[in-house]
Protein backbone atom coordinates (compact mmCIF):
# COMPACT_ATOMS: atom_id res chain seq x y z
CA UNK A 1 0.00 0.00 0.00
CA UNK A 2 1.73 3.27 -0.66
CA UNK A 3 2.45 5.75 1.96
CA UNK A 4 0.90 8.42 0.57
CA UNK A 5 -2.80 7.10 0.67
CA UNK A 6 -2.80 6.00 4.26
CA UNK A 7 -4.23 9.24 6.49
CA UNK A 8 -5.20 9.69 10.20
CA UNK A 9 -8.44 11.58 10.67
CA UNK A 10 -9.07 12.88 13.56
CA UNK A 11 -11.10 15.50 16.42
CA UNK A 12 -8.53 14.80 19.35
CA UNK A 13 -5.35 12.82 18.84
CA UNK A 14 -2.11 12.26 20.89
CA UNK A 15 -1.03 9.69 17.97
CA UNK A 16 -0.99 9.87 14.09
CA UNK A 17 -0.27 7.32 11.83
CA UNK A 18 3.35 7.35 10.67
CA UNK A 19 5.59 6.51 7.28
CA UNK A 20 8.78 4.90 7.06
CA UNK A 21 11.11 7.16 6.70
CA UNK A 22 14.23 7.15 4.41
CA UNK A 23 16.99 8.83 6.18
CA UNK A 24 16.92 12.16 8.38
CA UNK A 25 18.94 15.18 9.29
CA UNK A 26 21.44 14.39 11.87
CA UNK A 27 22.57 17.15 14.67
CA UNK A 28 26.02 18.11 15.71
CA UNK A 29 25.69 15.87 19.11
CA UNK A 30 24.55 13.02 16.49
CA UNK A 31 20.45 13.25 17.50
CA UNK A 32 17.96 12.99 14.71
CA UNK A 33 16.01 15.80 13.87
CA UNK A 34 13.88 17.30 11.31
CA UNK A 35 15.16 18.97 8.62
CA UNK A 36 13.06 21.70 8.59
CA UNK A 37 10.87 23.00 11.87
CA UNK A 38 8.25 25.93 12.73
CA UNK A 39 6.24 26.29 15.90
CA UNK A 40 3.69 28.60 16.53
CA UNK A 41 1.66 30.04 19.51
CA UNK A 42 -2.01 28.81 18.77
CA UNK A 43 -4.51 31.34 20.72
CA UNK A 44 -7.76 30.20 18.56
CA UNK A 45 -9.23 28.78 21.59
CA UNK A 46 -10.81 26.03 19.55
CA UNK A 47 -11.12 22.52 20.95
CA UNK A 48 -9.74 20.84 17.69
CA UNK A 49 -6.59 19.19 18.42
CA UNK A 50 -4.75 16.90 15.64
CA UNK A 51 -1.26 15.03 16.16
CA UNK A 52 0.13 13.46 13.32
CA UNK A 53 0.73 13.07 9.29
CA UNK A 54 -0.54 15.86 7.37
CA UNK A 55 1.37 14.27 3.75
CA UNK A 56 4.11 11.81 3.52
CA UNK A 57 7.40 13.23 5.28
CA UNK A 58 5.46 16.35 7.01
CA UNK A 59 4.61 15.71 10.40
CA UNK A 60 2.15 18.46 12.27
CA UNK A 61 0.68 19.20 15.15
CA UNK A 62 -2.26 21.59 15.97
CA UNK A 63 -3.38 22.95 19.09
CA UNK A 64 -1.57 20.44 21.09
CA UNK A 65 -0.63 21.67 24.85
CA UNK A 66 3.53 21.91 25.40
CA UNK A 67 2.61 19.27 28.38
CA UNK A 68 1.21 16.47 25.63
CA UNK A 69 4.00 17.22 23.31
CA UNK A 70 6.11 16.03 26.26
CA UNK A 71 3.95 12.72 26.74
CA UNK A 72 3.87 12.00 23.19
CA UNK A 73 8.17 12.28 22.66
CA UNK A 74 8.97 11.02 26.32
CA UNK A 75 6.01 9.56 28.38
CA UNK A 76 5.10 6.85 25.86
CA UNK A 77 4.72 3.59 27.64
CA UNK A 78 6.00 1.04 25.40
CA UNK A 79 4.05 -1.49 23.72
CA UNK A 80 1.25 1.65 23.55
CA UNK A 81 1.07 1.97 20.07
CA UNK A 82 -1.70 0.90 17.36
CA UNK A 83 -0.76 0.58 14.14
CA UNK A 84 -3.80 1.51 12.27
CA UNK A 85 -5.45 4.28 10.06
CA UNK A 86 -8.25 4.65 12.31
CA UNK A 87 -6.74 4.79 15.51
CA UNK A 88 -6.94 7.94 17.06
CA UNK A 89 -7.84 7.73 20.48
CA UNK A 90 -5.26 9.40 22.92
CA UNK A 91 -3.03 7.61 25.52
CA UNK A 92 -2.01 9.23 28.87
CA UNK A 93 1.58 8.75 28.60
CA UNK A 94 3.11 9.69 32.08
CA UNK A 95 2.02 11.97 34.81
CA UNK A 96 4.42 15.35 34.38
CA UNK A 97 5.79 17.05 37.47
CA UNK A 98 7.34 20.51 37.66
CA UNK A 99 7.76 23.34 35.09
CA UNK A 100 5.94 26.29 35.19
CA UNK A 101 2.02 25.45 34.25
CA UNK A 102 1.83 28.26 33.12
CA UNK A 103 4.58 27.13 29.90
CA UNK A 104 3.28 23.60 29.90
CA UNK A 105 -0.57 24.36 29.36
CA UNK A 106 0.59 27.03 26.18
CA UNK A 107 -0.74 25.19 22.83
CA UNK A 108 1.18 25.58 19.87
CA UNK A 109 1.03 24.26 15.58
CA UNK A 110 4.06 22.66 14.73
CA UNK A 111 4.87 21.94 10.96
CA UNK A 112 8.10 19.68 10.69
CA UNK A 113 9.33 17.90 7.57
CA UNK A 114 12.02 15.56 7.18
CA UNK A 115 12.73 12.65 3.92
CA UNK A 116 10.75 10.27 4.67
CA UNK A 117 10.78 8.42 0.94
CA UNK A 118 9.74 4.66 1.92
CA UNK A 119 11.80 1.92 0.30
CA UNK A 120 10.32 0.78 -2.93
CA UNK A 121 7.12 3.31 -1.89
CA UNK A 122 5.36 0.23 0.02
CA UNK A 123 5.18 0.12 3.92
CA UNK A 124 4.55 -2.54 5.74
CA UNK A 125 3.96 -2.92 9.68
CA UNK A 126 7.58 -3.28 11.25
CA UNK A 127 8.31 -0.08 9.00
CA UNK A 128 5.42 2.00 10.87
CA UNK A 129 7.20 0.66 13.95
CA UNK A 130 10.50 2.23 12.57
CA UNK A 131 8.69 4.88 11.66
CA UNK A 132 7.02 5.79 15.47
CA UNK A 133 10.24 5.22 17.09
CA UNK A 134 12.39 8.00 14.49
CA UNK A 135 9.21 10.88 14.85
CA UNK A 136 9.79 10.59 18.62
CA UNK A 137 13.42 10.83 18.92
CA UNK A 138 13.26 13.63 16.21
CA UNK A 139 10.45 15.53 18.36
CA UNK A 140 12.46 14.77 21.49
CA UNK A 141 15.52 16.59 19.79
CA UNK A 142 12.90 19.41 18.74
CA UNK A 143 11.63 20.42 22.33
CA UNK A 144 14.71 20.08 23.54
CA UNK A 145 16.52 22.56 21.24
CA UNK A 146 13.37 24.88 21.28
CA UNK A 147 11.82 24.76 24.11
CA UNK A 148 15.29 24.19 26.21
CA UNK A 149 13.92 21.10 27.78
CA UNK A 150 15.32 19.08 30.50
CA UNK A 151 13.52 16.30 32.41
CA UNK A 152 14.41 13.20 34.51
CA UNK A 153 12.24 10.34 35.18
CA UNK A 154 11.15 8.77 38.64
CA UNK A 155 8.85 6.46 40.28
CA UNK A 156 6.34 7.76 42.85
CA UNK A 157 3.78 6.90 45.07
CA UNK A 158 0.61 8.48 43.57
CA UNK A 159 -3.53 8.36 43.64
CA UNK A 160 -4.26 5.80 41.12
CA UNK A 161 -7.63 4.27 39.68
CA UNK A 162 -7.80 0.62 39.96
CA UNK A 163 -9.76 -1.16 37.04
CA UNK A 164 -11.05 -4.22 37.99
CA UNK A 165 -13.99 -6.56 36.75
CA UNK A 166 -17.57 -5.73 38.80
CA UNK A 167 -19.83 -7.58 36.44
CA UNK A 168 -17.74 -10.76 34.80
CA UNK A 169 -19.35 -11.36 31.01
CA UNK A 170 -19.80 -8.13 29.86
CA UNK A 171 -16.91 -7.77 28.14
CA UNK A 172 -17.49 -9.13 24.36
CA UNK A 173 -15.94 -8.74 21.04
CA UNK A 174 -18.54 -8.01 17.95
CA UNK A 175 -17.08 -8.18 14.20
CA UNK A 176 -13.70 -6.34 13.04
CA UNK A 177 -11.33 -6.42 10.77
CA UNK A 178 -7.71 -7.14 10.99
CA UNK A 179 -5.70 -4.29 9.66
CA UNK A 180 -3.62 -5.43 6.44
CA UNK A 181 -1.16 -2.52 5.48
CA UNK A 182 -0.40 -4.42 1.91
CA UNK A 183 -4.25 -3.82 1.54
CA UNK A 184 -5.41 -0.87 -0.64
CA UNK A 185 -6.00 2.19 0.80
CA UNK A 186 -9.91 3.08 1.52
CA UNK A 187 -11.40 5.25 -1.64
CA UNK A 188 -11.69 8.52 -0.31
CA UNK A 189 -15.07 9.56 0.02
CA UNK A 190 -15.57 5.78 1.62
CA UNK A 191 -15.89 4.97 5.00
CA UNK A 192 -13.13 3.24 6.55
CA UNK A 193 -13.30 -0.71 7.56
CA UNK A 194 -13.45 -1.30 11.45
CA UNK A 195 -10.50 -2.20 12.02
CA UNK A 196 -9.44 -4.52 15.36
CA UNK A 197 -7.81 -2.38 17.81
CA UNK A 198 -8.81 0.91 16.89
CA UNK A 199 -11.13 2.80 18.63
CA UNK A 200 -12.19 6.67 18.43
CA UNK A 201 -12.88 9.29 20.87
CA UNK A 202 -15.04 12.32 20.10
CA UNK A 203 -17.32 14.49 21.91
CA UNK A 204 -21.14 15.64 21.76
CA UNK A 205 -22.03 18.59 23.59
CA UNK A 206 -20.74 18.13 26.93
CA UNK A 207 -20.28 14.50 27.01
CA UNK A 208 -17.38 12.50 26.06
CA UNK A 209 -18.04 9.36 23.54
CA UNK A 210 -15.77 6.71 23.16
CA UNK A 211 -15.97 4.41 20.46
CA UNK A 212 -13.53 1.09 20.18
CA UNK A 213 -13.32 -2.45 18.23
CA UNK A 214 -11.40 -5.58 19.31
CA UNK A 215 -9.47 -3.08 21.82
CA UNK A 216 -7.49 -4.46 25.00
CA UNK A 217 -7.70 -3.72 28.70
CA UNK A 218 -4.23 -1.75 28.12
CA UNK A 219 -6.09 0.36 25.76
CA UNK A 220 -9.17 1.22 27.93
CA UNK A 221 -6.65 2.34 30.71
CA UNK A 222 -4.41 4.35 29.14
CA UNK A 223 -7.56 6.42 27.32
CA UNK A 224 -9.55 6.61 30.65
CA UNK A 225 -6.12 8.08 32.32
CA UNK A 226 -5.86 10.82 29.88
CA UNK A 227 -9.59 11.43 29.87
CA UNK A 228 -10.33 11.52 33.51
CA UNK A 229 -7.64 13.38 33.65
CA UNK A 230 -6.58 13.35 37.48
CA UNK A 231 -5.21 9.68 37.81
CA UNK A 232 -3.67 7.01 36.36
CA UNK A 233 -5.96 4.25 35.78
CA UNK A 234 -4.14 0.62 36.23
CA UNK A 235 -5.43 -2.52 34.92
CA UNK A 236 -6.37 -4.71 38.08
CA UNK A 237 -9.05 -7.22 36.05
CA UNK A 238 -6.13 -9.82 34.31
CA UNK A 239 -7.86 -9.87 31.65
CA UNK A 240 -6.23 -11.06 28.41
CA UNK A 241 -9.17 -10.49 25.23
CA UNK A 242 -10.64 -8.05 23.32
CA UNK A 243 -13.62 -6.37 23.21
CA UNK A 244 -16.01 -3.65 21.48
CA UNK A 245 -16.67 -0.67 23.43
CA UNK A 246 -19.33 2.69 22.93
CA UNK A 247 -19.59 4.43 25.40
CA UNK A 248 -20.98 8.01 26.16
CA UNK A 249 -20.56 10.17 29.86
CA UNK A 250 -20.29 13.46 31.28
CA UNK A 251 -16.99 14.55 32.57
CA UNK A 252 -17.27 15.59 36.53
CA UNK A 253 -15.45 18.70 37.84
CA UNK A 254 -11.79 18.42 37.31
CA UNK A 255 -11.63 15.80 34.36
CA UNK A 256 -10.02 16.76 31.14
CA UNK A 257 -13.09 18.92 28.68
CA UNK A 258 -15.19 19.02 31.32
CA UNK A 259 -15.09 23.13 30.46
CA UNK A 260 -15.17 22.69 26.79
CA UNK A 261 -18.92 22.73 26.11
CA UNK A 262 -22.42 24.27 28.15
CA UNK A 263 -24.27 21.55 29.57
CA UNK A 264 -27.46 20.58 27.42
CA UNK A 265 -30.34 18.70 27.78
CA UNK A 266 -28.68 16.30 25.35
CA UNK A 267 -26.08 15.22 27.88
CA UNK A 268 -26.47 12.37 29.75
CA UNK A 269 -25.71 13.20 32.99
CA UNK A 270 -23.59 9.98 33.68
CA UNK A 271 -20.44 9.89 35.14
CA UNK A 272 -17.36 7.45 33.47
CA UNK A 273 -17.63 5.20 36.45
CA UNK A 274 -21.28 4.19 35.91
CA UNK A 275 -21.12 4.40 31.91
CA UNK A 276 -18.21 1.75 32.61
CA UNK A 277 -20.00 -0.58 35.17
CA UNK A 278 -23.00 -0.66 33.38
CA UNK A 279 -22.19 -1.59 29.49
CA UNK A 280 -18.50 -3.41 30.16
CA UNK A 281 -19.07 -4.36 33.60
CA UNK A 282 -16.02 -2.87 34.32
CA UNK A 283 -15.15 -0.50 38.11
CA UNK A 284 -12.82 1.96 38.72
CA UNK A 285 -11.89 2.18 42.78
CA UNK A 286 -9.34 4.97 44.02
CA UNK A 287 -6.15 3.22 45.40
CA UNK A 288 -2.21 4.18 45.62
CA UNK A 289 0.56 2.66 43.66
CA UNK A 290 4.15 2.90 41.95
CA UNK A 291 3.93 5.35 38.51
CA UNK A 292 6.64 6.46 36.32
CA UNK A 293 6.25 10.15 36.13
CA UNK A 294 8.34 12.88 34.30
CA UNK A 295 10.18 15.75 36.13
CA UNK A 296 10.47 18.92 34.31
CA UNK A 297 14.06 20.36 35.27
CA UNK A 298 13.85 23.42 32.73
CA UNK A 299 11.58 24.27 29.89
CA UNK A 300 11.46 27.67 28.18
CA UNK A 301 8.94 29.55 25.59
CA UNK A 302 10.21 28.12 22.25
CA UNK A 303 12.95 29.79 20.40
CA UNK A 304 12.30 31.98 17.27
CA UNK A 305 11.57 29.74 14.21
């Protein structure tokens, strides 16, 4: 399938689908980085955020927060990633400690382009992986030429949300299909296949929807952490499947968007926990445990493009 027809759609994204690149500028200290970079304060005050391919080689980023930035180059658990067209649900990457809020909560377009010819012009699945791994070290070199960043890692003792199984059987898996990337590309104008692992977050009105095929517990967690917002949820339930999930709640006081939108009659008036108990028999209980966070030692307002 060539590179050029594969896309990532999307209303709020901390991934984007990736090409294999070819080969990329090197600094003087030997890190990758793009060849070409600009950054820009974004004051539009929309909700719209996008993080990903724009064309092949051209990676951009709108209206993302300096503090995901961070999570998407450094706080990406690994093993996180789906490599699909559709996915574009975010992950919470680790909790970030330090800095001034003040920098980290800034939002900013970033439009960053770099060779990224495929061999042959085909991709195929270990190349996306390739692919993922090179954006990250070349947007790690970015913030930290730009921005001046300096961080350090360490494990903490922190508020947590355990997920564990209330209501065994509810989990179930409906029809999806496996993602091929030797397949054709979708016809534009076409709706794209289901694929298995992919899953979609949006919202309507107030509310938060989450929509997801053949995903895994990991999966769930990492999009509840970001979306509540407060905690890091940790999968308790052991289990190993996959399931479909739709789900629909309104955010409480202090979870991420819960500001974005006036409340409506349209809103369901249902918090995450009992969305979750009720339709995937799933429970979220407030515990303590060991998470990797980030340490902000230094970051800076970006330098002049």
């Amino acid at each position: 399938m060539s590179c050029a027809g594969l896309r990532a759609a999307a209303t709020l994204t901390l991934a984007g689908l990736l090409c294999a690149p070819g080969a990329y500028a090197q600094s003087a200290d030997s890190r990758p980085e793009f060849e070409a970079a600009s950054i820009r304060l974004n004051v539009d005050g929309t909700p719209y955020v996008f993080n990903g391919m724009r064309s092949l080689g051209t990676f951009v980023s709108d209206n993302q927060s300096l503090r995901n930035l961070i999570q998407e180059a450094f706080g990406v658990p690994s093993g996180r990633r789906s490599w699909l067209p559709a996915f574009v649900a975010p992950g919470q990457g680790m909790p970030i400690l330090g800095g001034r809020d003040a920098i980290l909560s800034e939002r900013y377009d970033i439009t960053a382009k770099w060779n990224a010819a495929p061999a042959g012009g085909h991709i195929t699945t270990e190349a996306m992986e390739k692919a993922q791994s090179d954006m990250e070290a070349m947007l790690r070199t970015l913030l930290e030429q730009r921005f001046q960043l300096k961080l350090h890692r360490e494990t903490r003792e922190l508020p947590v949300y355990e997920l564990t199984v209330s209501k065994p059987g509810k989990l179930r898996r409906g029809s999806c299909v496996v993602f091929d990337p030797e397949q054709a590309p979708t016809p534009p104008g076409q709706p794209a296949p289901d694929y298995c692992g992919a899953s979609r977050v949006g919202r309507k009105g107030l509310d938060w929807t989450l929509d997801g095929r053949g995903m895994k517990i990991s999966d769930l967690a990492n999009t509840l952490s970001y979306l509540i917002g407060d905690r890091t949820v940790v999968d308790k339930t052991g289990y190993s499947g996959t399931f479909d999930a739709h789900l629909r709640w309104t955010p409480g006081q202090g979870e991420t968007g819960a500001t974005w939108a006036t409340p409506s009659a349209d809103d369901v008036n249902e918090s995450v926990f009992t969305v979750i108990d009720d339709q995937l028999g799933l429970k979220l209980k407030a515990g303590k445990g060991p998470v990797e966070v980030i340490v902000i030692d230094r970051v800076e307002r970006p330098s002049a493009n």
